[in-house]
Protein backbone atom coordinates (compact mmCIF):
# COMPACT_ATOMS: atom_id res chain seq x y z
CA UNK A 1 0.00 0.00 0.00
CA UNK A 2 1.10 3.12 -1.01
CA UNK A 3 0.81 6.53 1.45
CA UNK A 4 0.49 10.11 -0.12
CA UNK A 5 4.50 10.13 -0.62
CA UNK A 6 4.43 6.82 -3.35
CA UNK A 7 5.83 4.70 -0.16
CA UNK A 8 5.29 1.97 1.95
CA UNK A 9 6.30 2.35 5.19
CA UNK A 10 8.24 -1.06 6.86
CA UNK A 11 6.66 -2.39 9.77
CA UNK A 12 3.73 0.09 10.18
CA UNK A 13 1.26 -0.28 12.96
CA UNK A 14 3.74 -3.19 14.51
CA UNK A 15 4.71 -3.03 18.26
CA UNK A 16 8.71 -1.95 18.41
CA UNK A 17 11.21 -5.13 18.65
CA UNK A 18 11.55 -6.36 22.47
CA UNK A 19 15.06 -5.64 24.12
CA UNK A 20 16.78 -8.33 25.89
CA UNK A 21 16.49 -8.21 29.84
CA UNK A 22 18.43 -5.45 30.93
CA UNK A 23 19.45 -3.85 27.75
CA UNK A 24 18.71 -0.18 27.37
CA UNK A 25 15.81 1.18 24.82
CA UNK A 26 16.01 2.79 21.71
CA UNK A 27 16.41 6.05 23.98
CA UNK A 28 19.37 5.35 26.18
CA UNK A 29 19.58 4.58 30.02
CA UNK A 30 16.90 5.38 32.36
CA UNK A 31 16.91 8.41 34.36
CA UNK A 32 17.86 6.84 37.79
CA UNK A 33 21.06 4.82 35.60
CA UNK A 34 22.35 7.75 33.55
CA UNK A 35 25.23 9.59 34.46
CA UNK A 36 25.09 12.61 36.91
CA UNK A 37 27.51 15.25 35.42
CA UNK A 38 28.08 16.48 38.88
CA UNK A 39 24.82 17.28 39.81
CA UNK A 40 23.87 14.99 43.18
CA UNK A 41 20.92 12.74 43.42
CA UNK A 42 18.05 13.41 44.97
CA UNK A 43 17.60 13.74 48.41
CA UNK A 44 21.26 14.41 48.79
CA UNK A 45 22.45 17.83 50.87
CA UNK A 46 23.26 20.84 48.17
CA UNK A 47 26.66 22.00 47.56
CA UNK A 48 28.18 24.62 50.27
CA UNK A 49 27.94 27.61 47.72
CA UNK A 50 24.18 26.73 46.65
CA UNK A 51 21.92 29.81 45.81
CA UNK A 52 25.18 31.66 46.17
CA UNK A 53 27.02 33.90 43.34
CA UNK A 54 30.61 32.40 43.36
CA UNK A 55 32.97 34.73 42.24
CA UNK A 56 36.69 34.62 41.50
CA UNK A 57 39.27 36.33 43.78
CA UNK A 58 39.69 39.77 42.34
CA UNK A 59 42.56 40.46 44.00
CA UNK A 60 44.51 43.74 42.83
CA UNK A 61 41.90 44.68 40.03
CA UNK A 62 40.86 48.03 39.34
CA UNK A 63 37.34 49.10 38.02
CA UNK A 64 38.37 50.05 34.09
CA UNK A 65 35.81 52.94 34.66
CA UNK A 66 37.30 54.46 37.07
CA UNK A 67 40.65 56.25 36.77
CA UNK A 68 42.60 56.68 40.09
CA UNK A 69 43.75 59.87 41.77
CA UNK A 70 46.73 61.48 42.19
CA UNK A 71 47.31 62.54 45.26
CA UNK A 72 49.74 65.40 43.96
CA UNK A 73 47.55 66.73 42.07
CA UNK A 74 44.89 66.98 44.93
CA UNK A 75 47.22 68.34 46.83
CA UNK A 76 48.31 70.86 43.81
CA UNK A 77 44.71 71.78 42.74
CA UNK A 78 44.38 72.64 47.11
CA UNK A 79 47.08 74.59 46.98
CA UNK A 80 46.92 76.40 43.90
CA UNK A 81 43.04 77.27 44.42
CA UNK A 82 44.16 78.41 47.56
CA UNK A 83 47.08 81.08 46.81
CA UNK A 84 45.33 82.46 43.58
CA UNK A 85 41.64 82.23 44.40
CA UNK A 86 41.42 81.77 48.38
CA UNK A 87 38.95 78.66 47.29
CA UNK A 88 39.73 75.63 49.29
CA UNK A 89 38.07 72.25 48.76
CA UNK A 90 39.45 72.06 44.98
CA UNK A 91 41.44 68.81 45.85
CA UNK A 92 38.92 67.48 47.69
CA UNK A 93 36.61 67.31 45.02
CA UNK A 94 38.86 65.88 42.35
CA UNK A 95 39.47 63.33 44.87
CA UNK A 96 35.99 62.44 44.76
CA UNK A 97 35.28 63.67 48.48
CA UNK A 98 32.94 66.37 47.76
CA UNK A 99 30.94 67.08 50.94
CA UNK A 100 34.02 67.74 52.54
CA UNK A 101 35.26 69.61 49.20
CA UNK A 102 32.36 72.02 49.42
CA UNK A 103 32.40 71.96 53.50
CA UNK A 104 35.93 73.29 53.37
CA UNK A 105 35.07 76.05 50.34
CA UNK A 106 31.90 77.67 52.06
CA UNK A 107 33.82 76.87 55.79
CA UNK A 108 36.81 78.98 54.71
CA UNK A 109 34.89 81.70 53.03
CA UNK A 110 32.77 81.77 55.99
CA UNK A 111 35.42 82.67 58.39
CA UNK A 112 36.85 84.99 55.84
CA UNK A 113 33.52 87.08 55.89
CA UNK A 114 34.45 86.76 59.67
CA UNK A 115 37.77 88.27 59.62
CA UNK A 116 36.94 90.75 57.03
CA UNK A 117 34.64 92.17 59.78
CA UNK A 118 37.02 91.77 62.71
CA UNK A 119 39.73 93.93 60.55
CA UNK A 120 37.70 97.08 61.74
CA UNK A 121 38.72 96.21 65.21
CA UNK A 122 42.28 95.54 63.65
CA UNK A 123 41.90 91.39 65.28
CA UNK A 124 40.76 90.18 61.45
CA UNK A 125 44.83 91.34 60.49
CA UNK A 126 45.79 88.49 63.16
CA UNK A 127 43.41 86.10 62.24
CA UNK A 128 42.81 86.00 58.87
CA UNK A 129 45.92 85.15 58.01
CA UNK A 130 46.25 82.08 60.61
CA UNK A 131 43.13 80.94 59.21
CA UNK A 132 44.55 81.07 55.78
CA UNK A 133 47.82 79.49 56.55
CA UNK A 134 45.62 76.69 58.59
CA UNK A 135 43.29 75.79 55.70
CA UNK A 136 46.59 76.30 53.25
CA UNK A 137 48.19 73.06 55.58
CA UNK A 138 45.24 71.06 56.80
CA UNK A 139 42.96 71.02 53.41
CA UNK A 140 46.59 70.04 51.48
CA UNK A 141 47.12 66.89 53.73
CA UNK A 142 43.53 65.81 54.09
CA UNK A 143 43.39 66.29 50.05
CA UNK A 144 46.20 63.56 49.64
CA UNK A 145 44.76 61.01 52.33
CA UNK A 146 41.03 61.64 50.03
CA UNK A 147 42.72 60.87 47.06
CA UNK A 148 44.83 57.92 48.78
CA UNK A 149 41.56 56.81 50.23
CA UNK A 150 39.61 56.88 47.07
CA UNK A 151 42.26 54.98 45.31
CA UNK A 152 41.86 51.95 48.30
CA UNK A 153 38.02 51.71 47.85
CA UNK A 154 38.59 50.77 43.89
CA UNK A 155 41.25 48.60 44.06
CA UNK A 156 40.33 47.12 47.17
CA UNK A 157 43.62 47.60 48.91
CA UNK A 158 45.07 49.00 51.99
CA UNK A 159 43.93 52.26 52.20
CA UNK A 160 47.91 53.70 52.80
């Protein structure tokens, strides 16, 4: 008998050929015989990292985004902004500390309106330029530990 090709299909409508005892089916091994390919069987305890992200050690690698900063050049743009434009903070917030950039920008004009006003009782000559001096030496060494700082928290090293 022919089908709607022009063949004869062998065998049809006959029950498959009967394997021996034992001897897998046309479709390989059964489930509970196959091999486990380092999964465990059921009922067995889960690995220790299970449900876990495992990651490699990263140890030593920098985030490619992320370029890391100079701490002479914190301590230059501090200084600088200082002597020229009596703006502090500058290093800080190349550093990438910028609340304590602006705090010390605002803080040191802030005590400059101060001593402006205490030059009519001649103290602002005395103070004004401690206070300058001060921020000129304390904003240049916190400027280099910022930038040393920043530099630890993307490499994940010691922070000096």
């Amino acid at each position: 008998m022919n089908g709607p090709n022009g063949y004869s299909p062998v065998n049809y409508g006959a029950p498959p050929p009967q394997q021996a005892y034992g001897a897998y089916g046309p479709y390989g091994a059964p489930p509970s015989q196959q091999p486990q390919h380092g999964y465990s069987p059921y009922g067995a305890a889960p690995p220790a990292h299970y449900g876990q992200q495992v990651y490699p050690p990263q140890q030593g690698m920098m985030n490619p985004m992320v370029t890391p900063k100079n701490g002479g050049l914190a301590v230059a743009l501090e200084l600088l902004g200082g002597f020229f434009f009596q703006t502090f903070g500058i290093g800080h917030l190349y550093a990438g500390n910028v609340g304590a950039g602006l705090g010390l920008m605002f803080g040191y004009w802030a005590l400059t309106a101060i001593n402006f006003a205490l030059c009519f009782v001649f103290i602002g000559f005395i103070t004004w330029p401690v206070t300058w001096i001060a921020f000129m030496i304390i904003s240049a060494i916190t400027a280099n530990n910022a930038a040393k700082s920043f530099n630890a928290k993307t490499t994940g090293g010691p922070a000096y």
